[in-house]
C-alpha atoms as a PDB file:
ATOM      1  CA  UNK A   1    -108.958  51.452 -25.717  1.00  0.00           C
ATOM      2  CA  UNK A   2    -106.610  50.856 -22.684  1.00  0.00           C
ATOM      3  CA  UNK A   3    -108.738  49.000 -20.003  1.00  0.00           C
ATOM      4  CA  UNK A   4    -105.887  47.659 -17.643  1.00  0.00           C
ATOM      5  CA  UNK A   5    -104.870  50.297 -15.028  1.00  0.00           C
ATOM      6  CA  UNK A   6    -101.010  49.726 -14.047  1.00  0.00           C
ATOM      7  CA  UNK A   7    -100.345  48.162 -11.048  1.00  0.00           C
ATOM      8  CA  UNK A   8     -97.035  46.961  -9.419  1.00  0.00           C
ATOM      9  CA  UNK A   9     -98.884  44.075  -7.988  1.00  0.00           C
ATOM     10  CA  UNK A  10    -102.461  43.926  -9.223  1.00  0.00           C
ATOM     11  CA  UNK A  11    -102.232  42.661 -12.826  1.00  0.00           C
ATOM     12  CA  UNK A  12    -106.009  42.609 -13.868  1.00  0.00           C
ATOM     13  CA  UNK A  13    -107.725  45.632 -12.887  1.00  0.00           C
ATOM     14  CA  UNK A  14    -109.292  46.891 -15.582  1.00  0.00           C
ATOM     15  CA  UNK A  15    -112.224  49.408 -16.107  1.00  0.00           C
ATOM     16  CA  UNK A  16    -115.344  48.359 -17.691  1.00  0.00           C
ATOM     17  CA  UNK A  17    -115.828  51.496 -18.919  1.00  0.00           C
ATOM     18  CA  UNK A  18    -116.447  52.891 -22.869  1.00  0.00           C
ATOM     19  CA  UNK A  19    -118.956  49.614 -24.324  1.00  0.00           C
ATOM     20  CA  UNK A  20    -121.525  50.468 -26.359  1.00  0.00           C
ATOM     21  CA  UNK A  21    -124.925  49.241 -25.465  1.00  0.00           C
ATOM     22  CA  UNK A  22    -128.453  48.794 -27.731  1.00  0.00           C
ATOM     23  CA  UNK A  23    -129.508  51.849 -27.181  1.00  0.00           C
ATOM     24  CA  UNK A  24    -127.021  53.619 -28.418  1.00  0.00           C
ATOM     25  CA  UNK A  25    -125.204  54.791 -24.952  1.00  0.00           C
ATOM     26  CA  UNK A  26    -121.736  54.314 -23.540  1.00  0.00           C
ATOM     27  CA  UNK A  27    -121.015  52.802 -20.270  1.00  0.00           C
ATOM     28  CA  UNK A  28    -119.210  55.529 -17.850  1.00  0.00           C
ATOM     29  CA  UNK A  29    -115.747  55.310 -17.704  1.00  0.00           C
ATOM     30  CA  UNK A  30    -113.947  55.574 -13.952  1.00  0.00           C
ATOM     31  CA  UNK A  31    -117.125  54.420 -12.585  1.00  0.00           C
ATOM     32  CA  UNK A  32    -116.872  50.258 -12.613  1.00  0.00           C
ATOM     33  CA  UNK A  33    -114.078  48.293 -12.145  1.00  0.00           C
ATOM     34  CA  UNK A  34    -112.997  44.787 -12.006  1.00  0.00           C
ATOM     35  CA  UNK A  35    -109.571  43.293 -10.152  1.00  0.00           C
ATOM     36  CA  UNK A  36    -107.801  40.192  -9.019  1.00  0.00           C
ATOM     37  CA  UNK A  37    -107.101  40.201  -5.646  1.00  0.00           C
ATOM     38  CA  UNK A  38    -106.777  43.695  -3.455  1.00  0.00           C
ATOM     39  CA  UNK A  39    -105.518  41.887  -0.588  1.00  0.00           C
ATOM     40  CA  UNK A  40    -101.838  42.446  -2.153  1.00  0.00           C
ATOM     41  CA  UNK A  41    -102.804  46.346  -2.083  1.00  0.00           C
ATOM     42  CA  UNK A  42     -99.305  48.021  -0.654  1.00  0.00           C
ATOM     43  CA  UNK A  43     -97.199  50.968  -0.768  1.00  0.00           C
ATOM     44  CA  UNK A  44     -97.797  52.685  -4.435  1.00  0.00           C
ATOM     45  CA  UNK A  45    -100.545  50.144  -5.494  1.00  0.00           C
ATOM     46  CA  UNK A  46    -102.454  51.775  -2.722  1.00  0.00           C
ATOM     47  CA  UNK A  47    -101.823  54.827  -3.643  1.00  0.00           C
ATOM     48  CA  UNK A  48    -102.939  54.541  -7.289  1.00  0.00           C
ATOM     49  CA  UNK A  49    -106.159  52.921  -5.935  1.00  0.00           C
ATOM     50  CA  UNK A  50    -106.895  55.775  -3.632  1.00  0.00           C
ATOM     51  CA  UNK A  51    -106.678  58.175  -6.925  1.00  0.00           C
ATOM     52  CA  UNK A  52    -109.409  55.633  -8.274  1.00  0.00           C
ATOM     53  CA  UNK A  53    -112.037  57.400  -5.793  1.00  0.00           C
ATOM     54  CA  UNK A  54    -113.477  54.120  -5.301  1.00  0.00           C
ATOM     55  CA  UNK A  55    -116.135  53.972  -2.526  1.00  0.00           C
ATOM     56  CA  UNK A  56    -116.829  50.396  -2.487  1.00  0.00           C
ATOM     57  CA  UNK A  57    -115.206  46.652  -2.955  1.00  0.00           C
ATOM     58  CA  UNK A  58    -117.352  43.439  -3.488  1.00  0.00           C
ATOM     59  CA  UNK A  59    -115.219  40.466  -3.155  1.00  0.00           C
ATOM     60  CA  UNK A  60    -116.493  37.003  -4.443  1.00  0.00           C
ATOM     61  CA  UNK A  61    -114.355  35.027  -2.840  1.00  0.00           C
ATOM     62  CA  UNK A  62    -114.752  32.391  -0.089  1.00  0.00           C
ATOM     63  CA  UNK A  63    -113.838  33.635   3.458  1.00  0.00           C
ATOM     64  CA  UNK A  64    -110.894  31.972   4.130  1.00  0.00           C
ATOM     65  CA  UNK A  65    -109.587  32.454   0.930  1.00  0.00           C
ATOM     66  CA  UNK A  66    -109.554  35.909   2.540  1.00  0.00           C
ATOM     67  CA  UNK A  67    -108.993  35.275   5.515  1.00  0.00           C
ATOM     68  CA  UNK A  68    -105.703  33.272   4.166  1.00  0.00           C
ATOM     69  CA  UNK A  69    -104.770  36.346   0.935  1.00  0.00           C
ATOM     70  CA  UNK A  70    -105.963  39.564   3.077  1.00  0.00           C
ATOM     71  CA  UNK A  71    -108.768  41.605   2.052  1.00  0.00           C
ATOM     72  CA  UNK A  72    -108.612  45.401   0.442  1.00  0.00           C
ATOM     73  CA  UNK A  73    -106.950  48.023   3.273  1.00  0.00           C
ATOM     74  CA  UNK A  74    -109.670  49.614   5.502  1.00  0.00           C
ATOM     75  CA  UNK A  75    -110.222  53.224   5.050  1.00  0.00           C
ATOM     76  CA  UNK A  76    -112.573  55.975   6.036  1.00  0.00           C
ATOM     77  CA  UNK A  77    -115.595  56.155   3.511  1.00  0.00           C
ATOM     78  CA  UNK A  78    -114.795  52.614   2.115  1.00  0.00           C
ATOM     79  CA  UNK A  79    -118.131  50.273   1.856  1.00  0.00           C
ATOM     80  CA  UNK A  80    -116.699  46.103   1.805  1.00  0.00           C
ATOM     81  CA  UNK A  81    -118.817  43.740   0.916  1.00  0.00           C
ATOM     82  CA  UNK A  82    -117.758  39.808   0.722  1.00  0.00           C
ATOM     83  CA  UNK A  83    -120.244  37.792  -0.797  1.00  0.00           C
ATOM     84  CA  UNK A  84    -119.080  34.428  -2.082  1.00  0.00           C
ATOM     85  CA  UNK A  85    -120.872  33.391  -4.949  1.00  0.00           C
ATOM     86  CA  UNK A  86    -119.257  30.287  -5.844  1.00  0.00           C
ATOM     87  CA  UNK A  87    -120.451  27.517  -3.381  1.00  0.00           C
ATOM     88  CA  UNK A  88    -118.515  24.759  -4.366  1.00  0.00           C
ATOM     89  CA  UNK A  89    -114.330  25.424  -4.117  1.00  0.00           C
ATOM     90  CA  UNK A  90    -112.277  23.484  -6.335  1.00  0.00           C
ATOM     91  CA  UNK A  91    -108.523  23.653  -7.123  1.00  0.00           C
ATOM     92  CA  UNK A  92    -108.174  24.749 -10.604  1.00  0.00           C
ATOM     93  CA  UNK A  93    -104.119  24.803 -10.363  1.00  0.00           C
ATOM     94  CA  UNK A  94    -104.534  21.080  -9.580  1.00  0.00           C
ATOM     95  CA  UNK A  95    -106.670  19.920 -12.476  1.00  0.00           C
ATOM     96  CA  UNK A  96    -106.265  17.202 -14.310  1.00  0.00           C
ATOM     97  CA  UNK A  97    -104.017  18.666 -17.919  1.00  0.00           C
ATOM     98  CA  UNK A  98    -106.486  16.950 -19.927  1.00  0.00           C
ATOM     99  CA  UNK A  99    -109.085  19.005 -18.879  1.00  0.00           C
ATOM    100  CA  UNK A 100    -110.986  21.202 -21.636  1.00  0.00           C
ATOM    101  CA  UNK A 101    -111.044  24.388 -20.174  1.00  0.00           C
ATOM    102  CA  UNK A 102    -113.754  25.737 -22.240  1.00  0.00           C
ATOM    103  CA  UNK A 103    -116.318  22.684 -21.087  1.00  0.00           C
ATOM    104  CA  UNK A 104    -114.873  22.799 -17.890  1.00  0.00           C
ATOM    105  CA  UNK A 105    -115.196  26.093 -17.083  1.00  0.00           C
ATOM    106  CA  UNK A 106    -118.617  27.157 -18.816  1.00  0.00           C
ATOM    107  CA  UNK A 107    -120.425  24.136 -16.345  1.00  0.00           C
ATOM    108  CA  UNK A 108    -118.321  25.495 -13.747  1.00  0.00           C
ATOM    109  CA  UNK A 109    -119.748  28.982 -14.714  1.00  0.00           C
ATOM    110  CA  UNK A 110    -123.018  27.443 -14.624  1.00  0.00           C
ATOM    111  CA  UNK A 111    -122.774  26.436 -11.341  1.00  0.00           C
ATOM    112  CA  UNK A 112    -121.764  29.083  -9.726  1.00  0.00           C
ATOM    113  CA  UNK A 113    -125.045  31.222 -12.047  1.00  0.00           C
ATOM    114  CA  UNK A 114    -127.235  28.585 -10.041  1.00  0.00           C
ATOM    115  CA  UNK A 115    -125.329  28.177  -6.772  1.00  0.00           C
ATOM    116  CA  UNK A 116    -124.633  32.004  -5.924  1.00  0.00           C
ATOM    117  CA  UNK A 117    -128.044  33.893  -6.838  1.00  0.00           C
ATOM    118  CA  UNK A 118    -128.413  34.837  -3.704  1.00  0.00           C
ATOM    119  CA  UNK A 119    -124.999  36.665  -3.545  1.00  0.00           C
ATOM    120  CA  UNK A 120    -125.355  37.649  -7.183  1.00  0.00           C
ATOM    121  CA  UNK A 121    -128.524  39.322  -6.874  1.00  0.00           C
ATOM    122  CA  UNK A 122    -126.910  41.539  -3.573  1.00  0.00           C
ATOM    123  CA  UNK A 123    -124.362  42.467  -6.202  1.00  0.00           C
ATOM    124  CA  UNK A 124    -126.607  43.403  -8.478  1.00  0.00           C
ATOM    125  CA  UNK A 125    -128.369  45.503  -5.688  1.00  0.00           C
ATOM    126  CA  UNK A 126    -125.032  47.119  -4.677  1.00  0.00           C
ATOM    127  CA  UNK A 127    -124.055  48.468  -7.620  1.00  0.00           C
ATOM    128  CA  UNK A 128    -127.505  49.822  -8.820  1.00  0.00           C
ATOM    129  CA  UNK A 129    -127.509  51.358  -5.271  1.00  0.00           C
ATOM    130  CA  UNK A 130    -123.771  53.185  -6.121  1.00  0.00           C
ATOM    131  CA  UNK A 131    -123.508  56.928  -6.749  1.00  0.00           C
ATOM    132  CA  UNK A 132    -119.117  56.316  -6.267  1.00  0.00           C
ATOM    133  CA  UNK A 133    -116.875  54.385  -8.254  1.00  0.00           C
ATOM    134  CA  UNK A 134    -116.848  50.621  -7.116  1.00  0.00           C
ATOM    135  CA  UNK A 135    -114.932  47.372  -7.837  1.00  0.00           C
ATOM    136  CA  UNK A 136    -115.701  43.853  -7.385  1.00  0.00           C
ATOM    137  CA  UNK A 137    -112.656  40.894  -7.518  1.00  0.00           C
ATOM    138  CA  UNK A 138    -111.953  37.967  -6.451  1.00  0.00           C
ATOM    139  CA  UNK A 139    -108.418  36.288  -6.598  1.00  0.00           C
ATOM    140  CA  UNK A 140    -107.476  36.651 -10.259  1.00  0.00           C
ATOM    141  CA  UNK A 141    -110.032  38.768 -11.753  1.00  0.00           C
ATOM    142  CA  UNK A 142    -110.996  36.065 -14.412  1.00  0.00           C
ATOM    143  CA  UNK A 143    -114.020  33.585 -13.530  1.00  0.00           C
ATOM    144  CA  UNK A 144    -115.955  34.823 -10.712  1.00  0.00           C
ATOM    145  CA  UNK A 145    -115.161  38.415 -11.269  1.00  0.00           C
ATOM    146  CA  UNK A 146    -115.974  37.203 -15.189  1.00  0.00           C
ATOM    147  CA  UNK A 147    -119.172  36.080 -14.238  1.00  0.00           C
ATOM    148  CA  UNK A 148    -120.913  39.264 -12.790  1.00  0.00           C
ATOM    149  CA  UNK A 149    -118.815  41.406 -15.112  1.00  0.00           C
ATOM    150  CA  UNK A 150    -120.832  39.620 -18.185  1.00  0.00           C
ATOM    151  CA  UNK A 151    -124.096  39.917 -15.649  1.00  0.00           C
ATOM    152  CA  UNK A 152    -123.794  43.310 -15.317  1.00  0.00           C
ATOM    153  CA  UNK A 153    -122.440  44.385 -19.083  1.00  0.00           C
ATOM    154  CA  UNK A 154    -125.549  42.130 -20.128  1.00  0.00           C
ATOM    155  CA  UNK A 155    -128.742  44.205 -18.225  1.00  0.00           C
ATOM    156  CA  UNK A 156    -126.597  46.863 -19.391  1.00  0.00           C
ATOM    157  CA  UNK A 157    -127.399  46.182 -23.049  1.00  0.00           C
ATOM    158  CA  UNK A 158    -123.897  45.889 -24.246  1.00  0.00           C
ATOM    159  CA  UNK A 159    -123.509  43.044 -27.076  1.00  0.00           C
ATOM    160  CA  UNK A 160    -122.147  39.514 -26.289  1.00  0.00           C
ATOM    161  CA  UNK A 161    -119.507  40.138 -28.446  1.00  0.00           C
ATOM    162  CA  UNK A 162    -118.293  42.960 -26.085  1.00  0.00           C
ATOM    163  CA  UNK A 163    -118.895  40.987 -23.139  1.00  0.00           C
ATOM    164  CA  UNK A 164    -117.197  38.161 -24.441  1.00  0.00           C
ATOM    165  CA  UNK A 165    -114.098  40.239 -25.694  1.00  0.00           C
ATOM    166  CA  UNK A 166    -113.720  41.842 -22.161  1.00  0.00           C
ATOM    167  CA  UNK A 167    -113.706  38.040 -20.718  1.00  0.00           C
ATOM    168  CA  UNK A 168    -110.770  37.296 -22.611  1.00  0.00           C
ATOM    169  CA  UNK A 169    -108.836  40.316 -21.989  1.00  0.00           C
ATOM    170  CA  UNK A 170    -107.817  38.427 -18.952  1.00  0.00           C
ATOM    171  CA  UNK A 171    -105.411  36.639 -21.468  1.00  0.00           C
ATOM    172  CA  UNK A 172    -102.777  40.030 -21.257  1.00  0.00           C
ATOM    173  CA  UNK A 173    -102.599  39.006 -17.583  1.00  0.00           C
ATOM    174  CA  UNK A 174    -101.828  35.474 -17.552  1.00  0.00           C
ATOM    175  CA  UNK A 175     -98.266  35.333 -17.889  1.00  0.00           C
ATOM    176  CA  UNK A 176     -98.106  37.473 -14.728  1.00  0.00           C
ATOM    177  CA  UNK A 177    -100.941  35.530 -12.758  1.00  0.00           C
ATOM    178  CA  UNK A 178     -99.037  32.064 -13.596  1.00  0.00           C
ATOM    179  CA  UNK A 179     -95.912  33.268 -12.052  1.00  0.00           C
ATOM    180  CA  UNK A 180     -97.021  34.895  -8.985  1.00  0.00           C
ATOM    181  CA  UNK A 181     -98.835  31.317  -8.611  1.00  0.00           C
ATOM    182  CA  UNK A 182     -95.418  30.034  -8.716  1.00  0.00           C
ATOM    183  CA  UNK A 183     -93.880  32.335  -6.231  1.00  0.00           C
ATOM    184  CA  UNK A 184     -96.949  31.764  -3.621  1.00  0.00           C
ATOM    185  CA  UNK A 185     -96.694  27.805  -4.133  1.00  0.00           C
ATOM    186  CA  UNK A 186     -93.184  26.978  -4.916  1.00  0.00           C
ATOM    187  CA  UNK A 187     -93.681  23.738  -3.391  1.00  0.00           C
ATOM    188  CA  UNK A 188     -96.211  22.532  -5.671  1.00  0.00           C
ATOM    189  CA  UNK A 189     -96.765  21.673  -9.215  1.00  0.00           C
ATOM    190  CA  UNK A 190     -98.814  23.473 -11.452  1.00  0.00           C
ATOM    191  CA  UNK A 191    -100.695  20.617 -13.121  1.00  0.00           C
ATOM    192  CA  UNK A 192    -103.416  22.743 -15.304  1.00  0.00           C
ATOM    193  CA  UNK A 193    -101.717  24.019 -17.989  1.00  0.00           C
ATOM    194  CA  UNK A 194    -105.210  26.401 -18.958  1.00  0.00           C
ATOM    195  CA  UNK A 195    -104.490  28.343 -15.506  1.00  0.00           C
ATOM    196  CA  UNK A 196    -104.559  31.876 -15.896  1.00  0.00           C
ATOM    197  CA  UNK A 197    -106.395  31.660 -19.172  1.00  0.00           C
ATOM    198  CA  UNK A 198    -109.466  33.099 -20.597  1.00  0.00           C
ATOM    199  CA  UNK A 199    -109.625  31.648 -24.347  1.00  0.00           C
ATOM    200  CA  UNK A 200    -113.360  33.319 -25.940  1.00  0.00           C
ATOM    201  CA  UNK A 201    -114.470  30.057 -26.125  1.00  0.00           C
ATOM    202  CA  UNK A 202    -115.441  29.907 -22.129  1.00  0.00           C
ATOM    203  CA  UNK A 203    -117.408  32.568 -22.302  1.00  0.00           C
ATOM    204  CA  UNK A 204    -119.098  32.002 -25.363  1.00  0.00           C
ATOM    205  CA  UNK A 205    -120.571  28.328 -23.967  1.00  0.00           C
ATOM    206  CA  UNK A 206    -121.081  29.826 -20.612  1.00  0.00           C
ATOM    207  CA  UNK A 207    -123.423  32.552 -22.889  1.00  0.00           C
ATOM    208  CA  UNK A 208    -125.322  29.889 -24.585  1.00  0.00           C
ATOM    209  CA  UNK A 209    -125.939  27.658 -21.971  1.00  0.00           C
ATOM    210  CA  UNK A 210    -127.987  30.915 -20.782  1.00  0.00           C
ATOM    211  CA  UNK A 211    -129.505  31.344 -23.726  1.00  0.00           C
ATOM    212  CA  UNK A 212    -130.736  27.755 -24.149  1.00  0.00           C
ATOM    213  CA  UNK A 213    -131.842  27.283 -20.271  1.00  0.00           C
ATOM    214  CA  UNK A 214    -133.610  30.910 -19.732  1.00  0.00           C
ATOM    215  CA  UNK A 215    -133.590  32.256 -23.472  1.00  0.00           C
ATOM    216  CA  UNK A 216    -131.231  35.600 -22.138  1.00  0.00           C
ATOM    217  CA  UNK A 217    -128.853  36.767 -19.981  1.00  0.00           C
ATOM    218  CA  UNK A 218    -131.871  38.796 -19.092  1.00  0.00           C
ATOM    219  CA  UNK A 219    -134.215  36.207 -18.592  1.00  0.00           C
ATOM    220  CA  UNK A 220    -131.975  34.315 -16.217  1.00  0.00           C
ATOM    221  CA  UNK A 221    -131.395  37.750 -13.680  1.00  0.00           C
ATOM    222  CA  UNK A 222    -135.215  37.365 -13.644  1.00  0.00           C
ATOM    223  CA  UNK A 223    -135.784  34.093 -13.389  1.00  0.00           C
ATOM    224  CA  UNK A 224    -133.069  32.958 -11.583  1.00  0.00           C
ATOM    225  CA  UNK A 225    -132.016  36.097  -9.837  1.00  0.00           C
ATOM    226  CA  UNK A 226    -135.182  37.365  -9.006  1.00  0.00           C
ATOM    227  CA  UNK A 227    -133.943  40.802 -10.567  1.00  0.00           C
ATOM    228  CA  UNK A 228    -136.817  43.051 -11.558  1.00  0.00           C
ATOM    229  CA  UNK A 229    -136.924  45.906 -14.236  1.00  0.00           C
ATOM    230  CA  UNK A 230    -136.670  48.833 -11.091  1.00  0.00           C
ATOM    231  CA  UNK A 231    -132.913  46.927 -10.618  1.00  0.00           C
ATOM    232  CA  UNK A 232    -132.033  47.363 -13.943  1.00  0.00           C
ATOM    233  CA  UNK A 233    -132.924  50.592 -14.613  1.00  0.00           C
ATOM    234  CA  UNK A 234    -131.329  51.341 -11.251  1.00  0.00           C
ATOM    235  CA  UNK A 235    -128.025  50.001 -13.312  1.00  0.00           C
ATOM    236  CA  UNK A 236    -128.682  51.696 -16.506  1.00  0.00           C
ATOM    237  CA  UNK A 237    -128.884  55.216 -14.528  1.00  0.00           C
ATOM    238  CA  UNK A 238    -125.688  54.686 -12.728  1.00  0.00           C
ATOM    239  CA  UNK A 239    -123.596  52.876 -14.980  1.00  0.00           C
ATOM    240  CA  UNK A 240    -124.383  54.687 -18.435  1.00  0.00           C
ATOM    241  CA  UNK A 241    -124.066  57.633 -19.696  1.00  0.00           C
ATOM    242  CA  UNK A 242    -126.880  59.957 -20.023  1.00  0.00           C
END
């Protein structure tokens, strides 16, 4: 199945359309969508997105990282939501190369799960709330964006394995995310050598580190989130088919 959406300038928008869930159903496809950054929405990009129909962004990143990259184009009809789930910015360009990005990136996962419930949980609320075709982003569509992607495919009912395959599908993009890195800093040195990249293996610890705090993805959105069954049924009626 062909998930990324062309793009002269977006290079991770994909739909999360088409995964089987436990009960047998199939997630709606043109209905939930997941980006890197539409502040570099121009010209025919913009275009293309309008065909999309979509009704509402959520983007996880920080204010000034939008205040500093742009934010999607206003429009009539268009709901924006920023709600920054990750609480503690870090430079991942700038990492040490010795770094592990599958232990690195799990805790880092971690701490965002614990950090942003708050922001999370409005997420959640958002999309359960959504009758239009939506997207949530933040700058390259991998680790934030990764992290309510799983959350959502996860109440959903759609298998790990799924969720952990769409994670890495990040990997097509990388070459392209790496170099416009290069061409927005070519003053500075690219020190992480794992930037850009989604190897399984993230995911997968990020999953069980879940499982062995909370017992499920489930568990945590209730314990952690606060999320109650009305929620997820709210996501299950919008998200799946009938």
């Amino acid at each position: 199945m062909k998930r990324h959406i062309a793009f002269d300038r977006l290079y991770n928008f994909r739909d999360l359309g088409g995964y089987r869930t436990s009960d047998g159903r199939t997630v709606r496809w043109g209905r939930l969508f997941r980006s890197d950054s539409l502040g570099k929405l121009q010209g025919e990009d913009w275009e293309r997105f309008l065909a999309l129909g979509v009704r509402t962004v959520i983007d996880l990143r920080h204010p000034w990282e939008v205040k500093r990259s742009g934010r999607v184009p206003s429009f009539p009809g268009l709901a924006y939501h920023n709600l920054s789930i990750e609480h503690r910015p870090y430079d991942q360009a700038g990492l040490s190369p010795d770094i592990d990005p599958a232990l690195f990136l799990a805790d880092k996962y971690t701490e965002v799960a614990h950090d942003g419930v708050n922001e999370l949980r409005r997420a959640l609320e958002i999309i359960a709330d959504d009758t239009s075709p939506l997207v949530f982003h933040c700058h390259s569509g991998k680790d934030r964006t990764g992290l309510l992607a799983m959350l959502v495919l996860a109440l959903l009912g759609v298998h790990d394995d799924d969720i952990i395959a769409d994670f890495a599908l990040t990997e097509l993009a990388t070459e392209r995310l790496v170099a416009e890195w290069h061409a927005s800093y070519p003053d500075l040195t690219l020190r992480w050598p794992a930037y850009g990249r989604a190897p399984v293996e993230i995911m997968q610890r990020f999953l069980e580190s879940l499982a062995t705090q909370y017992g499920s993805v489930h568990d945590y959105a209730v314990k952690q989130l606060g999320v109650d069954e009305e929620l997820i049924t709210g996501l299950r009626i919008q998200l799946l088919q009938p």
